[in-house]
Protein backbone atom coordinates (compact mmCIF):
# COMPACT_ATOMS: atom_id res chain seq x y z
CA UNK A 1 119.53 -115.01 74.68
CA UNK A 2 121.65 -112.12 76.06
CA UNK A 3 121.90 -111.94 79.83
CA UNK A 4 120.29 -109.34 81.77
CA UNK A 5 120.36 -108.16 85.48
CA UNK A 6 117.85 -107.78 87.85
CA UNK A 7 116.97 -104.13 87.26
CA UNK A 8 116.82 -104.68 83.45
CA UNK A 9 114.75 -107.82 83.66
CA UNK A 10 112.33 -106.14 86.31
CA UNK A 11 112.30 -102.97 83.21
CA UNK A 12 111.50 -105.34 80.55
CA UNK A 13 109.12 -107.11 82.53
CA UNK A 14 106.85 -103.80 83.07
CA UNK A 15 107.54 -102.46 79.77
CA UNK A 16 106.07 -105.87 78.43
CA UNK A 17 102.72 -105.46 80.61
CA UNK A 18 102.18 -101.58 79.72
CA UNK A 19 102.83 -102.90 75.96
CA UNK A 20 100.86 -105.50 76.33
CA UNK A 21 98.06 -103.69 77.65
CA UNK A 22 98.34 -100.93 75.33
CA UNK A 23 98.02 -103.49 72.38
CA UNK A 24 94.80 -105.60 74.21
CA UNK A 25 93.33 -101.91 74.48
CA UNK A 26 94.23 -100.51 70.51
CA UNK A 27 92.90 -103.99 69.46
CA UNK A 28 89.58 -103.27 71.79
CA UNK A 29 88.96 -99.55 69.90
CA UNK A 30 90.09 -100.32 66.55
CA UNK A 31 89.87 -103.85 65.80
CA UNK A 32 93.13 -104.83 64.79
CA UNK A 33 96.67 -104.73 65.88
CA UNK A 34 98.38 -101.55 66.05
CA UNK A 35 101.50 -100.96 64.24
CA UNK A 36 105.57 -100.43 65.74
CA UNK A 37 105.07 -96.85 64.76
CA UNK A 38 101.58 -96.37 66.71
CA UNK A 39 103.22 -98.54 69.64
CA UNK A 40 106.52 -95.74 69.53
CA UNK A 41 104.33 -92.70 69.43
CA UNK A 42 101.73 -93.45 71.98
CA UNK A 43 103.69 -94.87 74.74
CA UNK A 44 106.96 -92.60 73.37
CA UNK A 45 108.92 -95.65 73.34
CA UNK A 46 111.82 -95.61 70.57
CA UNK A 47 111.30 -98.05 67.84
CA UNK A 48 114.35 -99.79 68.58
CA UNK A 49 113.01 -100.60 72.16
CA UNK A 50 109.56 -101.83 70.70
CA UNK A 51 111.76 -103.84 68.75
CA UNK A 52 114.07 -105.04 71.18
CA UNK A 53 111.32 -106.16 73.56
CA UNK A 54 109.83 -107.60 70.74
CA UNK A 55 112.69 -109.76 69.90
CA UNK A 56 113.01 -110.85 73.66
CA UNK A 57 108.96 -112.08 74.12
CA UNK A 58 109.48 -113.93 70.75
CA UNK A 59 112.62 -115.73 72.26
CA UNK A 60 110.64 -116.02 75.79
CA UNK A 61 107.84 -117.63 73.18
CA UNK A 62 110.45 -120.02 71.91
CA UNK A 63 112.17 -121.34 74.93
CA UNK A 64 108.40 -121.82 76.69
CA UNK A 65 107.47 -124.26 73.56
CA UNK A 66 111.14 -126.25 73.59
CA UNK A 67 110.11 -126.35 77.59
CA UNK A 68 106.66 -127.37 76.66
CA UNK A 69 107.32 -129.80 74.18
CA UNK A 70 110.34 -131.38 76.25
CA UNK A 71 107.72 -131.85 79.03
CA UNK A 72 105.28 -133.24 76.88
CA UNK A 73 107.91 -136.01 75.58
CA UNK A 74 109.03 -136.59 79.28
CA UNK A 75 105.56 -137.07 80.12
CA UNK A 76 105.50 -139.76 77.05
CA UNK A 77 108.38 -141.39 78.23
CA UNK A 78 107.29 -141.66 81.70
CA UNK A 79 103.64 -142.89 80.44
CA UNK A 80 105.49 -145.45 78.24
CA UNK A 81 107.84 -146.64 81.40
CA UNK A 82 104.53 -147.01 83.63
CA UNK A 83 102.83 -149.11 80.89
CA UNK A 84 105.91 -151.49 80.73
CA UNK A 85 106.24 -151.66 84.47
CA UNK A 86 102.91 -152.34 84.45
CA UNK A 87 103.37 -155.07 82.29
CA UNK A 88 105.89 -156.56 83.93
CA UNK A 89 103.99 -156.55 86.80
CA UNK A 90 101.20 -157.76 85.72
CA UNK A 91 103.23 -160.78 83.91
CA UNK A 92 104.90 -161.36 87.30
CA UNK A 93 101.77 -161.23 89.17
CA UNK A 94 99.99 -164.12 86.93
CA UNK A 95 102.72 -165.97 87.30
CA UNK A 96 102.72 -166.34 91.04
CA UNK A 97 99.21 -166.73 90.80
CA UNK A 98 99.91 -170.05 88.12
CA UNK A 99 102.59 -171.44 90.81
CA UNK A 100 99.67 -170.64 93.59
CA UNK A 101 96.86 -172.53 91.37
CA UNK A 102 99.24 -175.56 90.68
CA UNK A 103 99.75 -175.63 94.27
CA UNK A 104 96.45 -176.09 95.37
């Protein structure tokens, strides 16, 4: 994903939400999505922006699911490590509880 700077993030950020809007809105009146050449004309965007910001929410899209689904295996991982501490625990735990029993 190509670098940007403040100013252009904080740009692509608002065109996103009036874009967004305007699309919530068309699909509102009309009942289906509008087209790139509807989205140009009405907010007098060039294609090649609509595009462009396009391309960036679809890579935003991507990087939030490789997030997602590395969080969701970390959360696995971590649920698996409990379960075998857990274990281990609870083998420990009878175990000092045998020696206590054998004891008495």
């Amino acid at each position: 994903m190509k670098k940007y700077s403040k100013e252009e993030l904080v740009d692509i950020t608002t065109r996103i939400n009036i874009i967004q809007r305007f699309i919530y809105r068309f699909k509102k009146q009309n009942g289906r999505e509008p087209t790139i050449d509807e989205i140009s004309n009405i907010l007098q965007e060039p294609i090649e922006r609509i595009n462009e910001i396009n391309q960036i929410l679809k890579e935003l899209e991507e990087q939030d699911k490789i997030l997602e689904n590395k969080l969701k295996l970390e959360s696995i991982n971590h649920s698996k490590n409990d379960i075998i501490n857990a274990r281990k625990k609870r083998k420990s735990n009878k175990n000092i509880q045998d020696i206590k029993n054998n004891k008495l």
